[in-house]
C-alpha atoms as a PDB file:
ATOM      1  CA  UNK A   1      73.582  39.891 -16.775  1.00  0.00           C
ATOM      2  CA  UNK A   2      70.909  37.690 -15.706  1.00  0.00           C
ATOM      3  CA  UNK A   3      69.337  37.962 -12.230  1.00  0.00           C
ATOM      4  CA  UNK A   4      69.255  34.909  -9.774  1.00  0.00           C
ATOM      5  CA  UNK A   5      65.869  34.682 -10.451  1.00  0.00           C
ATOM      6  CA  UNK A   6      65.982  34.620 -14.403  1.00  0.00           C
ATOM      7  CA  UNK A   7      68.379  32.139 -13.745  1.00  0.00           C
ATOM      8  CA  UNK A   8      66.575  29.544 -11.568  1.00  0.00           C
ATOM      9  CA  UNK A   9      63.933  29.651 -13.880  1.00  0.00           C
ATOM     10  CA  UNK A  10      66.046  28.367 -16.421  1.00  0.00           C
ATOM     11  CA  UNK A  11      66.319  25.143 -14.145  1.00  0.00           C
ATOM     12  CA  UNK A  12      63.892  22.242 -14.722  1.00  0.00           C
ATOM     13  CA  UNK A  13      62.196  20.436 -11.344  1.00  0.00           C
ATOM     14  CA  UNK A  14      63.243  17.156 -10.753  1.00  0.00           C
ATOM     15  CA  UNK A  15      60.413  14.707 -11.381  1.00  0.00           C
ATOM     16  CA  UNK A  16      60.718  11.231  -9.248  1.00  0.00           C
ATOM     17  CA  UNK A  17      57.865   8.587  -9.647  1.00  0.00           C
ATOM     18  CA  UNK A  18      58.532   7.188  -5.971  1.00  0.00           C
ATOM     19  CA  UNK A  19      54.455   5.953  -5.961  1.00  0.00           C
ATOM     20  CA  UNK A  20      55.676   2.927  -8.335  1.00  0.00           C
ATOM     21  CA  UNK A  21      52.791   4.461 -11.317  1.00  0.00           C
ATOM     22  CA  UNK A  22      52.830   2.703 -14.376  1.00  0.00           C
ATOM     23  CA  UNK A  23      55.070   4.050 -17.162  1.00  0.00           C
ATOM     24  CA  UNK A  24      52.590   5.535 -19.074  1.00  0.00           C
ATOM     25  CA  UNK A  25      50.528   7.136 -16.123  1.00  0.00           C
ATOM     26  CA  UNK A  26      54.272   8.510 -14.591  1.00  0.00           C
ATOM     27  CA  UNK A  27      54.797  10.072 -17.961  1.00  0.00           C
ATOM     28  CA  UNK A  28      51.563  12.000 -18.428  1.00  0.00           C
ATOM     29  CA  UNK A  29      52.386  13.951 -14.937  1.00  0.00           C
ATOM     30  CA  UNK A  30      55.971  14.493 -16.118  1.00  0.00           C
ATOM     31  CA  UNK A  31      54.633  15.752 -19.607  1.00  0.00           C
ATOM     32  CA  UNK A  32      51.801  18.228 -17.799  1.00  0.00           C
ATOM     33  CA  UNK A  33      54.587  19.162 -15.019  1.00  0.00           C
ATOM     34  CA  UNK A  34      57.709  19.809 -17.104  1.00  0.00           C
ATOM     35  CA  UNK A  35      56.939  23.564 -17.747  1.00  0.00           C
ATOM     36  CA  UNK A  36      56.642  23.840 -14.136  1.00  0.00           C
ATOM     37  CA  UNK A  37      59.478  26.349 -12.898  1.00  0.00           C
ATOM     38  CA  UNK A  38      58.399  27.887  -9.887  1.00  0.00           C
ATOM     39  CA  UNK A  39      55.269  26.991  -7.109  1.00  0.00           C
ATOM     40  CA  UNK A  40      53.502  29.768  -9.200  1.00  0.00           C
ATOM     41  CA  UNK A  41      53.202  27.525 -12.484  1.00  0.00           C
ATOM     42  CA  UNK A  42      52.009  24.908 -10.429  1.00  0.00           C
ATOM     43  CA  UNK A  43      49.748  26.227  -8.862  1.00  0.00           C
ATOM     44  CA  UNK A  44      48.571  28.135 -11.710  1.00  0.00           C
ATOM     45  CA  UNK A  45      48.526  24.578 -14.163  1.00  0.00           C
ATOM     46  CA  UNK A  46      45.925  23.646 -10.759  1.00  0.00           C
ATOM     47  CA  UNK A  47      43.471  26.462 -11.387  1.00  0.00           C
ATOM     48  CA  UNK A  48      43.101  25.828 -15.465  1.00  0.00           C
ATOM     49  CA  UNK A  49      42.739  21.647 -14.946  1.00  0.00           C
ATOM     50  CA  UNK A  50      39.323  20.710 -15.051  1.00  0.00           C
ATOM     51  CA  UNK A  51      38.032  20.573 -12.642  1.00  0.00           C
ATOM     52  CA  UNK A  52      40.526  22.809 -10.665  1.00  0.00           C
ATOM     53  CA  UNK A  53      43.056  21.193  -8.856  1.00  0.00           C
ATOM     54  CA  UNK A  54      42.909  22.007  -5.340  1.00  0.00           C
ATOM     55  CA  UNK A  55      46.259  21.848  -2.434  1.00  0.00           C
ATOM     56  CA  UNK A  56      45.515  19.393  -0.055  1.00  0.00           C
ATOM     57  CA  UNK A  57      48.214  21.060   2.294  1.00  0.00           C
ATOM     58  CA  UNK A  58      51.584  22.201   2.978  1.00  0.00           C
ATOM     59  CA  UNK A  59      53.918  20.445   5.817  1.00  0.00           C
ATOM     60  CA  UNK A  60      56.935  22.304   7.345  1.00  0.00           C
ATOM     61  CA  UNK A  61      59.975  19.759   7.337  1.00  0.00           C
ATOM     62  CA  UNK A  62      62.228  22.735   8.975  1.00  0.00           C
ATOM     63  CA  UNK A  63      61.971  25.991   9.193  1.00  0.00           C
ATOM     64  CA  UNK A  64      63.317  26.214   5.512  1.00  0.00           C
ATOM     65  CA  UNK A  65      61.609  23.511   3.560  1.00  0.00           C
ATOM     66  CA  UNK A  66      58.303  22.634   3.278  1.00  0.00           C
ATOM     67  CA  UNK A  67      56.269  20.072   0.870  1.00  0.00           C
ATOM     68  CA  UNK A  68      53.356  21.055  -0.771  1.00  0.00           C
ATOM     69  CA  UNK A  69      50.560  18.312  -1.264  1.00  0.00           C
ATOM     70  CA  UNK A  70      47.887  18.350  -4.005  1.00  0.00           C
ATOM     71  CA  UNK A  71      45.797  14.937  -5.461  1.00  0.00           C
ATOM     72  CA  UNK A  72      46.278  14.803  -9.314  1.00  0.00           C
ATOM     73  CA  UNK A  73      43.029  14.034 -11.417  1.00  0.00           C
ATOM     74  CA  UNK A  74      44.152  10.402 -11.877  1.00  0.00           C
ATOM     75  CA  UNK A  75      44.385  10.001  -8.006  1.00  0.00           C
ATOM     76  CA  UNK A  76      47.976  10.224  -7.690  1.00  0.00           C
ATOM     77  CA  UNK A  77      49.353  12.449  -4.929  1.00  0.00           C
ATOM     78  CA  UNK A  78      51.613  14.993  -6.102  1.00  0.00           C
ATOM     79  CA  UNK A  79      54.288  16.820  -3.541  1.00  0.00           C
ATOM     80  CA  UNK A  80      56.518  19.651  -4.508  1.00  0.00           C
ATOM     81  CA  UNK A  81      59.647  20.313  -2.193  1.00  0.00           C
ATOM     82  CA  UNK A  82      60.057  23.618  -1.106  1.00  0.00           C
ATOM     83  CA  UNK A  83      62.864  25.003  -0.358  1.00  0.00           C
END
């Protein structure tokens, strides 16, 4: 039996292009961020861009969710929802 853990991982991130990019610019991010299962991989996919990725913060919505903020290469802003 698989542990809730082995199981969220199993769940892909849903990826929403709400900054109106281009097709083809939206697409890149979702390519490099579809692996992405956890915070971890993201922030691990930050370190090994060159040059490194860096968060640009994290912002409690409640005491349960918060977003976390980074700036893409291409000048996009990235958010992940944390919950």
């Amino acid at each position: 039996m698989k542990t809730w853990c082995e199981n969220r991982k199993a769940m892909p991130f849903s990826i929403e292009n709400r900054a109106g990019l281009a097709a083809s610019e939206f697409h890149a991010i979702e390519a490099e961020a579809a692996s992405h299962r956890s915070v971890k991989d993201a922030v691990d996919w930050m370190a090994r861009c060159e040059p490194p990725m860096v968060a640009a913060g994290i912002v409690a919505q409640d005491e349960f969710s918060h977003d976390f903020l980074f700036q893409h290469a291409n000048g996009a802003w990235l958010v992940y929802d944390l919950t």
